[in-house]
C-alpha atoms as a PDB file:
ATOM      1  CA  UNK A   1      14.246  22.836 -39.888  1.00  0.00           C
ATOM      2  CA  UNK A   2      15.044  24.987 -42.628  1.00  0.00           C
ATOM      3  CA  UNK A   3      18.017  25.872 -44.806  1.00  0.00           C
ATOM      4  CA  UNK A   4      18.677  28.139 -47.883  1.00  0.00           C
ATOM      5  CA  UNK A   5      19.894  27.370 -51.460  1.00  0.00           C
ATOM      6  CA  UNK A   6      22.892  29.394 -51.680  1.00  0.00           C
ATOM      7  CA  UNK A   7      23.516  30.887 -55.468  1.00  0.00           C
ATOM      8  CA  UNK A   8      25.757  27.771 -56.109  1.00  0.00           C
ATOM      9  CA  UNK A   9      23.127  25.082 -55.388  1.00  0.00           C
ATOM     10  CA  UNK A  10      24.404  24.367 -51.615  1.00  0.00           C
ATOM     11  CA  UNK A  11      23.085  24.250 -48.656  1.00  0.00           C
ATOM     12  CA  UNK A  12      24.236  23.200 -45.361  1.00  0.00           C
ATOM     13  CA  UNK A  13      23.097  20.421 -43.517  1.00  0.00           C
ATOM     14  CA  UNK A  14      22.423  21.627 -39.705  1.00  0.00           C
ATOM     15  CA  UNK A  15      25.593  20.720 -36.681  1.00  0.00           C
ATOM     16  CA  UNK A  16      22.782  18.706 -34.947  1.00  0.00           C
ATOM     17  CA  UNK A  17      21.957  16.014 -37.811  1.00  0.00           C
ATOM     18  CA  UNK A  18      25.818  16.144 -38.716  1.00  0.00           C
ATOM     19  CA  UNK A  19      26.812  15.273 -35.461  1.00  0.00           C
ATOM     20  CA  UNK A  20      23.949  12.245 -35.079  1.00  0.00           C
ATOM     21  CA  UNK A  21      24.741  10.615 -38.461  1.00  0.00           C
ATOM     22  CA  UNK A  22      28.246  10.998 -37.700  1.00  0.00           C
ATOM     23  CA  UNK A  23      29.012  13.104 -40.994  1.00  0.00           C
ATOM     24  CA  UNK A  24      32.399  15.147 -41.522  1.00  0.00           C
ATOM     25  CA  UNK A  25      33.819  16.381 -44.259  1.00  0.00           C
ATOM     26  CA  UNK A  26      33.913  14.176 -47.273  1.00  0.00           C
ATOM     27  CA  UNK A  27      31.362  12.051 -45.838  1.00  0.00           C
ATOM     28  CA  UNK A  28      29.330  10.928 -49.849  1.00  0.00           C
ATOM     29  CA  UNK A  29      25.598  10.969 -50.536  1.00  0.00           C
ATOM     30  CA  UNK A  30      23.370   9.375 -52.929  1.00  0.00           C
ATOM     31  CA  UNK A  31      21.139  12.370 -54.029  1.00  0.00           C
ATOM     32  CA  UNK A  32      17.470  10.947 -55.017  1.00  0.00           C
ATOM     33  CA  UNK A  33      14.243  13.217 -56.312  1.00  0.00           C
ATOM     34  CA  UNK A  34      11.495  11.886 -54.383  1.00  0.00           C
ATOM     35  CA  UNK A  35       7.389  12.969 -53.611  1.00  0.00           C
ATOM     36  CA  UNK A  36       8.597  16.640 -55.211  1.00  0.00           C
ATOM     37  CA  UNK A  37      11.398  16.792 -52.423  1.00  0.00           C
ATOM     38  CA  UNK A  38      15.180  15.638 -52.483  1.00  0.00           C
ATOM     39  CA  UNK A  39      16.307  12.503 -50.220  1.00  0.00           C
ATOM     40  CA  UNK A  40      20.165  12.396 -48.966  1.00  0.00           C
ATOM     41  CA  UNK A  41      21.237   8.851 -48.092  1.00  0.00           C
ATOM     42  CA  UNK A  42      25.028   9.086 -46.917  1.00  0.00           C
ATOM     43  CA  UNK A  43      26.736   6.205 -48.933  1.00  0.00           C
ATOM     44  CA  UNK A  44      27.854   2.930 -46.957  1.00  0.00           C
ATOM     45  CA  UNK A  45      31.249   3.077 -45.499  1.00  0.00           C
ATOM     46  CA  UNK A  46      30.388   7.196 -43.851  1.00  0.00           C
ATOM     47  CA  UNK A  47      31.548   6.889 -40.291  1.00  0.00           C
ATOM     48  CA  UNK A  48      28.580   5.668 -37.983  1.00  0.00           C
ATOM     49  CA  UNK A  49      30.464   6.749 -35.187  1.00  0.00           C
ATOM     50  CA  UNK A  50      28.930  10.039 -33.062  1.00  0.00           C
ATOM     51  CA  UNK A  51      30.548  11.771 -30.043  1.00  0.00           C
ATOM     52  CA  UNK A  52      27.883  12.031 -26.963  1.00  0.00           C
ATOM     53  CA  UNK A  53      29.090  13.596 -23.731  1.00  0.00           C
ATOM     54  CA  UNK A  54      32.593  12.532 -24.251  1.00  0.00           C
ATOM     55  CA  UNK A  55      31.655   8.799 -25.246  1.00  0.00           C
ATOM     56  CA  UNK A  56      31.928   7.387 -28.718  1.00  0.00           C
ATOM     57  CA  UNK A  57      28.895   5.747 -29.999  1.00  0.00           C
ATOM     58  CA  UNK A  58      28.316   3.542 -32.902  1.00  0.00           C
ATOM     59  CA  UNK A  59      25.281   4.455 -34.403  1.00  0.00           C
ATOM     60  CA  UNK A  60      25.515   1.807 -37.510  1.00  0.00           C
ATOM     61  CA  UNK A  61      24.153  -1.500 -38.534  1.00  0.00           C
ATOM     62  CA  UNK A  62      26.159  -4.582 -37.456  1.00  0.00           C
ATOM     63  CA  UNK A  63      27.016  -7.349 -39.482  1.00  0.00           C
ATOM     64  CA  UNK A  64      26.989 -10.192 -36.420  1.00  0.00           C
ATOM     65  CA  UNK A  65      26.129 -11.206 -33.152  1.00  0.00           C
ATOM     66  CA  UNK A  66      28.237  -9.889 -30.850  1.00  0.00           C
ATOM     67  CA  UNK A  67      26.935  -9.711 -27.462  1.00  0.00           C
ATOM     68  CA  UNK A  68      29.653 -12.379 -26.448  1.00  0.00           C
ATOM     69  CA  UNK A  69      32.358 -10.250 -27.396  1.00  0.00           C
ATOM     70  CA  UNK A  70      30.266  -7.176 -25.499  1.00  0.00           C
ATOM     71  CA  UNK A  71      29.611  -9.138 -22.195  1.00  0.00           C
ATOM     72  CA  UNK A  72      33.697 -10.422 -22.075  1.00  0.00           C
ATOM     73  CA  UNK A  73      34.257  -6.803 -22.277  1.00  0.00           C
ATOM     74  CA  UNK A  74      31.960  -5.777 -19.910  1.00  0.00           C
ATOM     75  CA  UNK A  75      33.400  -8.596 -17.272  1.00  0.00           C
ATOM     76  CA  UNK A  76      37.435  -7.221 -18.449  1.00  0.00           C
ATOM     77  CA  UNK A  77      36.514  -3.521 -17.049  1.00  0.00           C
ATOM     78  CA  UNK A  78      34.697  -4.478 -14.427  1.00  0.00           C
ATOM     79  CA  UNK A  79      37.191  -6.385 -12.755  1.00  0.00           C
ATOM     80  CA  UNK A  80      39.472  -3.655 -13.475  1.00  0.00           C
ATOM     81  CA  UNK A  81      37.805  -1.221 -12.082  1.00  0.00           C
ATOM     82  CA  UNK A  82      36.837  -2.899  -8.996  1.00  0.00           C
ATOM     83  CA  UNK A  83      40.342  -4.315  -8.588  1.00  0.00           C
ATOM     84  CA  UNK A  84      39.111  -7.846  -8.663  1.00  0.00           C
ATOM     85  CA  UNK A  85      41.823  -8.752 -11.033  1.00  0.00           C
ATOM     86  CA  UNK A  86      44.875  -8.718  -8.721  1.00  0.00           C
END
């Protein structure tokens, strides 16, 4: 992909790797010269949430186990759904 330096030393970053990292306006990058090119890391604390076909997904690290918490969820909505909670 390419992109232009504008005559005030911008360019933009492509709707398609905004949307996957989750970037909006504000979002803050460490700026690092690397290998003769320039590497953007968005700082900690950016959103790592992404919209995909109406669903939000959390594209981050996480900091503990929890597939307990996941699975009780899992169980809650699908009794719901299924009516198995009456």
């Amino acid at each position: 992909m390419e992109a232009i330096l504008d005559k005030f030393g911008r360019i933009v970053i492509p709707k398609e790797i905004r949307d996957a990292l989750g970037l909006r306006p504000g979002s803050s990058f460490l700026i690092e010269e690397k290998n003769q090119g320039i590497l953007l890391k968005p700082v900690e604390g950016t959103p790592h949430i992404k919209n995909e076909h109406g669903w939000l997904i959390f594209t981050g690290d996480l900091q503990a186990d929890i597939s307990n918490t996941i699975n009780d969820v899992r169980k809650e909505r699908f009794e719901h759904v299924s009516g198995m909670n009456k």
